[in-house]
Protein backbone atom coordinates (compact mmCIF):
# COMPACT_ATOMS: atom_id res chain seq x y z
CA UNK A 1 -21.25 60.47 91.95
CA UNK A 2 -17.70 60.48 90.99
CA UNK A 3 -16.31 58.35 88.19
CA UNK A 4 -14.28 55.26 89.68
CA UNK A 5 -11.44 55.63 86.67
CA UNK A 6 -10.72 51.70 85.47
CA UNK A 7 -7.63 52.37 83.47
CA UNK A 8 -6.42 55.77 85.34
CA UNK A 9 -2.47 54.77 84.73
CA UNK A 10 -1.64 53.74 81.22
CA UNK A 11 1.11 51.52 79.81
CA UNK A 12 4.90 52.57 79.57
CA UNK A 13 5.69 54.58 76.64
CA UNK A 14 7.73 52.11 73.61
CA UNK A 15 11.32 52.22 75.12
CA UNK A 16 12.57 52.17 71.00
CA UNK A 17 10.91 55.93 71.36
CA UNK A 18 13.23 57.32 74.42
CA UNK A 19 17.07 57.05 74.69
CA UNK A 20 18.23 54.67 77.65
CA UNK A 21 18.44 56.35 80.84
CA UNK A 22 22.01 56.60 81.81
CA UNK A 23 23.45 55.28 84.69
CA UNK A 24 24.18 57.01 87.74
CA UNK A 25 28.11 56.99 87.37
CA UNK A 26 27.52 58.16 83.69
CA UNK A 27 25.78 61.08 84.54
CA UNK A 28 28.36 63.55 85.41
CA UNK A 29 30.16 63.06 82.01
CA UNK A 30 26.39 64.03 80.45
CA UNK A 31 27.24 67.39 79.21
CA UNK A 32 23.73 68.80 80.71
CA UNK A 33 23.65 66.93 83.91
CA UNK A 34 28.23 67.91 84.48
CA UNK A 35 27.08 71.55 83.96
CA UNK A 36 23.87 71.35 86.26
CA UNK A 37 26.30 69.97 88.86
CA UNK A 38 28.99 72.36 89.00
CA UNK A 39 26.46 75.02 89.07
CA UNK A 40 24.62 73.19 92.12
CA UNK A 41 28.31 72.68 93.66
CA UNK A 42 28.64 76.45 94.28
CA UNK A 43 25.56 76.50 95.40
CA UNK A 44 26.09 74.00 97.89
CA UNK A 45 22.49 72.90 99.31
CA UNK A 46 19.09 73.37 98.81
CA UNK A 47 16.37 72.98 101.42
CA UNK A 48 13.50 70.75 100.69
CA UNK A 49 10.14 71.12 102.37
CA UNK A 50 8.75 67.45 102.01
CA UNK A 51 5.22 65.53 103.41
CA UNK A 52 4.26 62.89 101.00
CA UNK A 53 7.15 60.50 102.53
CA UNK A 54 7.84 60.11 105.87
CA UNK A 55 10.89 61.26 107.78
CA UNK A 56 13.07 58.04 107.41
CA UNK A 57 12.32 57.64 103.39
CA UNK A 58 12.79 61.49 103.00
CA UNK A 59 16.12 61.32 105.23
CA UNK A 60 17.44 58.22 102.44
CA UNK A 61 17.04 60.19 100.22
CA UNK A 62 18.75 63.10 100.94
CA UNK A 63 21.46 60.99 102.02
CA UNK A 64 21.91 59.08 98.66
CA UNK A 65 21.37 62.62 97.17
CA UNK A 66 24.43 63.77 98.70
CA UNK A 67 26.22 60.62 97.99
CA UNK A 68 25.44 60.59 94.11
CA UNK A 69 26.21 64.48 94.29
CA UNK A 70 28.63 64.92 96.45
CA UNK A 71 29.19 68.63 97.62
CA UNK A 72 25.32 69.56 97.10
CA UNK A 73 22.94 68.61 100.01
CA UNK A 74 19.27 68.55 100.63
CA UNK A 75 18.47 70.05 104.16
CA UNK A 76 14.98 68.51 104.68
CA UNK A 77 12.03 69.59 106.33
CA UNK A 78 9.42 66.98 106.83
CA UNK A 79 5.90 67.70 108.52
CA UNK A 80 1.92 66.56 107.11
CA UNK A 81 0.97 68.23 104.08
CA UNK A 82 -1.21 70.77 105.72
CA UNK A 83 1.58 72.24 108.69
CA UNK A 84 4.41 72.06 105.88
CA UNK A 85 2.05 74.45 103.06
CA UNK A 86 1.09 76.64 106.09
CA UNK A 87 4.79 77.37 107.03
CA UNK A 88 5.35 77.86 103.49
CA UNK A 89 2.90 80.42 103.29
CA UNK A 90 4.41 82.17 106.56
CA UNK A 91 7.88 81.96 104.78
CA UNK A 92 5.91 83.66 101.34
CA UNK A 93 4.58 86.24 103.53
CA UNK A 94 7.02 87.15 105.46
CA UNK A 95 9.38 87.63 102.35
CA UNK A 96 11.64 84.84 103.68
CA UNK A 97 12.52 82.07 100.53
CA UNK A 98 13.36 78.93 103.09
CA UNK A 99 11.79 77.06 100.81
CA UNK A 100 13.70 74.97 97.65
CA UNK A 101 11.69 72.14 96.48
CA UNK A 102 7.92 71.87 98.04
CA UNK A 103 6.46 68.51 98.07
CA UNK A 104 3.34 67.83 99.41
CA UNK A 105 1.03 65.32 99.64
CA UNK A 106 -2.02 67.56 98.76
CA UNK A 107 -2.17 68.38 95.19
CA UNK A 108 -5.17 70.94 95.66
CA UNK A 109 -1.82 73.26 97.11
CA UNK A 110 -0.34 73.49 93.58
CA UNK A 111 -3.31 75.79 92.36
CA UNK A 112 -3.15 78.72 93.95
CA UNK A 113 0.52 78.73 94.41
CA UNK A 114 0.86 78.21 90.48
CA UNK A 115 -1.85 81.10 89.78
CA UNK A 116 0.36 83.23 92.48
CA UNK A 117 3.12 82.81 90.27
CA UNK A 118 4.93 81.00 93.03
CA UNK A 119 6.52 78.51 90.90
CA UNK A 120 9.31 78.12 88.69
CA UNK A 121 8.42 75.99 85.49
CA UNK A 122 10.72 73.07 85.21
CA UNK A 123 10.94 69.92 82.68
CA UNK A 124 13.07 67.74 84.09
CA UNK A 125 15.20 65.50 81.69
CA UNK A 126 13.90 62.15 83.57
CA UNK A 127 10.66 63.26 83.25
CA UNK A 128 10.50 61.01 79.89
CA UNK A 129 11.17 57.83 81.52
CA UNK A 130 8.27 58.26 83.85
CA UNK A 131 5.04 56.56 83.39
CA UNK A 132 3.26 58.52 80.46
CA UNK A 133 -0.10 59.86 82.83
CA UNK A 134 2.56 60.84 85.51
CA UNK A 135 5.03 62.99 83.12
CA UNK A 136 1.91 64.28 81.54
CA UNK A 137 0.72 65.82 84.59
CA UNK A 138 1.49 69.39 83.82
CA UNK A 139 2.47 70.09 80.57
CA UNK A 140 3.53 73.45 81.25
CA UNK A 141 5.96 71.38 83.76
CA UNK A 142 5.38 73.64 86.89
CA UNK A 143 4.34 70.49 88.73
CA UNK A 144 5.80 67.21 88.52
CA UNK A 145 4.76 64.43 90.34
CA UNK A 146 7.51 62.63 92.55
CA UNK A 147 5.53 60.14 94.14
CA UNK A 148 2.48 57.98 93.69
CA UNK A 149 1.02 55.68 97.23
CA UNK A 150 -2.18 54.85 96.82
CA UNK A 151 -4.80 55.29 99.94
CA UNK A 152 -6.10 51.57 101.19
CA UNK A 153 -7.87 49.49 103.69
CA UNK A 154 -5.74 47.85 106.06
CA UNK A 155 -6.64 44.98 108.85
CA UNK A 156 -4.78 43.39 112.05
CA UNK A 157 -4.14 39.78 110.65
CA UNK A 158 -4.01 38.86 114.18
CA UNK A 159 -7.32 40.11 115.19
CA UNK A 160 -8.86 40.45 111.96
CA UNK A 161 -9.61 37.38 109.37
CA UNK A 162 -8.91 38.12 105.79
CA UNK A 163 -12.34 37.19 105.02
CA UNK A 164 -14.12 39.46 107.75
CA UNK A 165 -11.86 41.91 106.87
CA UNK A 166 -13.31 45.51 105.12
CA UNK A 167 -13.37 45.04 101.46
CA UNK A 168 -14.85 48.45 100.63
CA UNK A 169 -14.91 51.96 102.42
CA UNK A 170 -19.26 51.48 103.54
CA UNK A 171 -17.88 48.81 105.28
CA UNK A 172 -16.03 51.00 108.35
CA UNK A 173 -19.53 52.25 108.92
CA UNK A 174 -20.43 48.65 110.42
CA UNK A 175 -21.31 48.77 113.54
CA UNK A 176 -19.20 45.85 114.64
CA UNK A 177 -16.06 48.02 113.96
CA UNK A 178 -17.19 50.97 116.99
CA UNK A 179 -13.77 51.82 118.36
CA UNK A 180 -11.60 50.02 116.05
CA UNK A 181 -11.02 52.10 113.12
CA UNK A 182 -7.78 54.12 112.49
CA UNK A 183 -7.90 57.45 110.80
CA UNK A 184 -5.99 60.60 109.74
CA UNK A 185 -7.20 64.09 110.18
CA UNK A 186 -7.87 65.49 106.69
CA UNK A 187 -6.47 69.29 108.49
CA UNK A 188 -3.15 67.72 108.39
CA UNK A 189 -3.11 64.95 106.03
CA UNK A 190 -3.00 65.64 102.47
CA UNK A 191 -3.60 62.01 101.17
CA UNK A 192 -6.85 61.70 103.99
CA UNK A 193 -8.37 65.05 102.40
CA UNK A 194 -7.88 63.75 98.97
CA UNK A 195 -9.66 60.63 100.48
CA UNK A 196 -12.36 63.18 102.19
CA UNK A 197 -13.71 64.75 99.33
CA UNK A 198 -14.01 61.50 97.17
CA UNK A 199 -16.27 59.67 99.64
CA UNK A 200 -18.46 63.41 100.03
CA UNK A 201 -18.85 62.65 96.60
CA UNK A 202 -19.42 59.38 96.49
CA UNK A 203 -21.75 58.75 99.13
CA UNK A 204 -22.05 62.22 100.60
CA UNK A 205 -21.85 63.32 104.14
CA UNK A 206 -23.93 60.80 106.11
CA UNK A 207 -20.68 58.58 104.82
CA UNK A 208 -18.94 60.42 107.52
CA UNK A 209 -21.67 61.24 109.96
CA UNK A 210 -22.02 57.44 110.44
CA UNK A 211 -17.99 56.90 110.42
CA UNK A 212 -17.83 59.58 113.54
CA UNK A 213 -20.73 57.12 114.93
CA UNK A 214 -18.60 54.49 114.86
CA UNK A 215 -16.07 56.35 117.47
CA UNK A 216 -12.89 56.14 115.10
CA UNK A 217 -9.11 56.86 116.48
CA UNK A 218 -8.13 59.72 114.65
CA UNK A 219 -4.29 61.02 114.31
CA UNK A 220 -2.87 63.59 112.17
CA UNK A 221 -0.83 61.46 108.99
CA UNK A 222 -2.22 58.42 107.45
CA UNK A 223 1.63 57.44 108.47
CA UNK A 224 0.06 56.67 112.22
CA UNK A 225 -2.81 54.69 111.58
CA UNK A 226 -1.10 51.66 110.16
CA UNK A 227 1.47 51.89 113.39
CA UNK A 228 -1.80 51.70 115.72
CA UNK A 229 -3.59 48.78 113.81
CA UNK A 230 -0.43 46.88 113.39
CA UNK A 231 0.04 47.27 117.78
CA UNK A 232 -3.61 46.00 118.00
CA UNK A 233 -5.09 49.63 119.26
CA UNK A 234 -6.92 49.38 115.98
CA UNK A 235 -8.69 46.62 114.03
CA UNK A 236 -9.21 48.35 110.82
CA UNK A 237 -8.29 51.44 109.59
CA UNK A 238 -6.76 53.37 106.62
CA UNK A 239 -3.44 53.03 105.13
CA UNK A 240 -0.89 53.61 102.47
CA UNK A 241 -0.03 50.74 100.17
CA UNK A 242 3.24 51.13 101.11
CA UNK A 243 3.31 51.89 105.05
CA UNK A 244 0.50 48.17 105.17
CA UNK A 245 3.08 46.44 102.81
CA UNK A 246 6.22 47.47 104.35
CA UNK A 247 4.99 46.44 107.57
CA UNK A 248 3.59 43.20 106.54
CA UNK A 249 6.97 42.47 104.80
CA UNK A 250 8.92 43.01 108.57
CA UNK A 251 6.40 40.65 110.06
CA UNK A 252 4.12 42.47 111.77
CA UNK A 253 0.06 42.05 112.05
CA UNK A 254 -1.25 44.01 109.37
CA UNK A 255 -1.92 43.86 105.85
CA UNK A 256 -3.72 45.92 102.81
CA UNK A 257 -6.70 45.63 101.39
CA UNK A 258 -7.75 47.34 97.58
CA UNK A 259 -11.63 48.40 97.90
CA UNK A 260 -13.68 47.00 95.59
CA UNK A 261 -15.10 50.91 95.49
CA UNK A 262 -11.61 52.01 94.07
CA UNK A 263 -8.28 52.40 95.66
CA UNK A 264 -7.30 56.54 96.44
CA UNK A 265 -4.39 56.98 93.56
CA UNK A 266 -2.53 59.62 95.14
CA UNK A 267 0.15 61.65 93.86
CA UNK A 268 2.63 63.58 96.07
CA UNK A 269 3.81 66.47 93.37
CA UNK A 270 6.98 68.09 93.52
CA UNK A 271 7.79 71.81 92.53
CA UNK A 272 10.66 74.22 92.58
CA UNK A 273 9.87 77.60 94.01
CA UNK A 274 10.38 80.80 91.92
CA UNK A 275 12.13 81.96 94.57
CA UNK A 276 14.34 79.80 95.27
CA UNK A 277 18.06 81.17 96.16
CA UNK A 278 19.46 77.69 94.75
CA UNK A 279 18.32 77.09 91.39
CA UNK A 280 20.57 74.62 89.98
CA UNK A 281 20.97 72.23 93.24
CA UNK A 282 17.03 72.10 92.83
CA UNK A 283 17.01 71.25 89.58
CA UNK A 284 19.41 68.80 90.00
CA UNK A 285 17.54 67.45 92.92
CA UNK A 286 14.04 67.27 91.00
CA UNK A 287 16.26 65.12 88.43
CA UNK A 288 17.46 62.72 91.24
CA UNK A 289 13.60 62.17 92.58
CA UNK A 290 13.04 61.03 89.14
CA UNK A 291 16.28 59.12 89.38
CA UNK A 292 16.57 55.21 88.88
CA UNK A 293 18.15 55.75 92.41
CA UNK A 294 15.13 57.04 93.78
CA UNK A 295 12.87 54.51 92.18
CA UNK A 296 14.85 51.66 93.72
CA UNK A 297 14.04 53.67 97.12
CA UNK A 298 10.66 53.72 96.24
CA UNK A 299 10.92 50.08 95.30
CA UNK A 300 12.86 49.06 98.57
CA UNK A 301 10.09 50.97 100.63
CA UNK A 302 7.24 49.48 99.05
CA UNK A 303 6.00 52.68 97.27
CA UNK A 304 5.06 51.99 93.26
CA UNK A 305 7.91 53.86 91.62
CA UNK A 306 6.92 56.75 89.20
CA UNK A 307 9.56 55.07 86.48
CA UNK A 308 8.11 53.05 84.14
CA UNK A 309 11.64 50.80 83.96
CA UNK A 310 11.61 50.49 88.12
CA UNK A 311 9.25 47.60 89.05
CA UNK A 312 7.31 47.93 92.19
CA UNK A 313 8.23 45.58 96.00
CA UNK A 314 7.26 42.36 95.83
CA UNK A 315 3.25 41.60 95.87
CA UNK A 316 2.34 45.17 94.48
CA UNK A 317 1.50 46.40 90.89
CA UNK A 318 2.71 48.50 88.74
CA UNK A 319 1.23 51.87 88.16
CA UNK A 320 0.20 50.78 84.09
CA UNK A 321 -1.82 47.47 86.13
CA UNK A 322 -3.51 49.67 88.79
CA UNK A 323 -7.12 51.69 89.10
CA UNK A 324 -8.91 53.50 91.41
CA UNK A 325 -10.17 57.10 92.09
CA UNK A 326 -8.42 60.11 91.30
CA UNK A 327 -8.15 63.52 92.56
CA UNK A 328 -8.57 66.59 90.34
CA UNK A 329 -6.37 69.60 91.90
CA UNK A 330 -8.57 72.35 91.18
CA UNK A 331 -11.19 70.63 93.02
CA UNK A 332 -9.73 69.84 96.27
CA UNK A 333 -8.34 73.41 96.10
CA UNK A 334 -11.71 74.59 96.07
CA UNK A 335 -13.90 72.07 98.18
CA UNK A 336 -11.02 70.79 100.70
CA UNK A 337 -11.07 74.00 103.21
CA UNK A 338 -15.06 73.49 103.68
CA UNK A 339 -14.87 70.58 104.48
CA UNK A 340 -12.00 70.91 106.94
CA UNK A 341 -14.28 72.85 109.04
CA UNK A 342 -17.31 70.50 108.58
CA UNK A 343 -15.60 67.59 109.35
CA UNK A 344 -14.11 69.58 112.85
CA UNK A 345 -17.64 70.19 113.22
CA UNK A 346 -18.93 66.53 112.81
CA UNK A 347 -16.06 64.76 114.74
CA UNK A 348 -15.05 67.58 117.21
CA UNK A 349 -11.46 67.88 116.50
């Protein structure tokens, strides 16, 4: 059974123990950050290969990117975490470095591409003022983790009752929920394979033979299946904290729900490639995801900010205040791609 982690995020490091972050306008007079940018000036752009936002959050940014940094910008290239790490490994195979900054939503990809020697090892000087489990990720800093959106029930408040609503995961297996559950694929949804192997492990496969009994609506990116419960297609379904929250916030039918059998604490990690042909601009683009900027984003979008000193949208936690189940990297490196194929099998696509 796996371990449902209580106290996976831990309190904010003492702020008497790390110098202020500096302001945005202060930066360029920083002697570290003025050289980074005038070496990512001549470089120009970078190109970032991005799945654990979605297009309109990943296009902000790069916008306010450019904005903060003018002369440098951030091409980006947005598809689900499984389609974006296979045309990275087309561009790694064919010789071709396309590829900047990978983010994905999968954190089983970082593995293989760190034993390939595929990455370039980078500390990041924000990386302090992020919450302490977070910057402690990798302490080798090859991976750093840009964003955290935790995997979650969701409901149509119009059709659904908060009280009849799913409170844990067993309860999409009741029956009175045949044909109304929204779901990701976990082939091309890095958060949903995450999500995949912890309920094997939890309550094995029959979890999922009796889900595909139930006749569930299943998309590609856990980004769809909060669009179809929130149109009534869907009762019930998974979710993002952030897509439910965002969309409850605009006024539409839908709202999240934390299982009582642990919340999926995702973590979209961020990477530079080793070869990259724009060093600096990606190094001074991994600084601006761990930017106050960015966090405000986050913030603004209803994701839970990675900085500690960024407080989360209205109604949502903070990461030191939140548990669930976490993934282990190695693990869904290894297990994940089985159980691709046996969930194909199971549910036919």
């Amino acid at each position: 059974m796996m371990r449902i982690d209580r106290r996976f995020f831990l309190a904010a490091a003492a702020s008497s123990l790390i110098a202020p972050p500096l302001a945005a306008q202060e930066l360029k007079s920083d002697p570290y950050f003025a050289g980074l940018y005038a070496a990512a000036q001549k470089e120009g752009e970078l190109t970032w290969y991005i799945a654990h936002w979605s297009t309109e959050v990943a296009e902000h940014v790069a916008a306010e990117f450019a904005k903060t940094w003018s002369g440098v910008k951030a091409n980006v290239v947005r598809a689900t975490s499984q389609v974006i790490y296979q045309r990275l490994s087309q561009d790694m195979k064919a010789g071709v470095p396309n590829c900047d900054v990978f983010g994905s939503a999968d954190n089983g990809h970082y593995p293989p591409l760190r034993a390939q020697n595929k990455l370039l090892a980078f500390a990041p000087k924000n990386l302090p003022f992020c919450v302490p489990i977070l910057k402690d990720f990798d302490p080798d800093h090859f991976v750093t983790i840009t964003d955290t959106n935790p995997t979650v029930l969701a409901y149509n408040t119009k059709l659904v009752t908060k009280e009849d609503a799913p409170k844990k995961w067993t309860d999409l297996l009741d029956p009175k929920w045949s044909g109304q559950i929204a779901i990701p694929h976990p082939g091309y949804s890095g958060a949903m394979g995450a999500w995949t192997v912890a309920m094997t492990k939890l309550y094995g496969w029959d979890f999922f033979e009796k889900l595909h009994a139930n006749k569930p609506l299943v998309s590609r990116s856990l980004v769809d299946p909060p669009v179809t419960i929130s149109n009534g297609e869907s009762k019930v379904g998974l979710s993002t904290v952030a897509s439910a929250a965002s969309m409850n916030a605009r006024g539409l039918p839908i709202a999240p729900v934390f299982p009582e059998d642990g919340a999926m604490l995702n973590v979209g990690p961020s990477s530079i490639m080793a070869s990259t042909t724009h060093p600096n601009a990606a190094k001074l683009f991994m600084e601006f995801l761990l930017g106050k900027e960015v966090g405000a984003i986050m913030a603004s979008e209803y994701n839970i900010p990675v900085r500690a000193d960024v407080a989360p949208g209205p109604g949502l936690k903070p990461l030191a205040e939140m548990s669930g189940i976490k993934s282990d990297p190695v693990e869904l490196s290894q297990k994940l791609p089985d159980l691709i194929e046996k969930w194909r099998d199971t549910f036919g696509v």
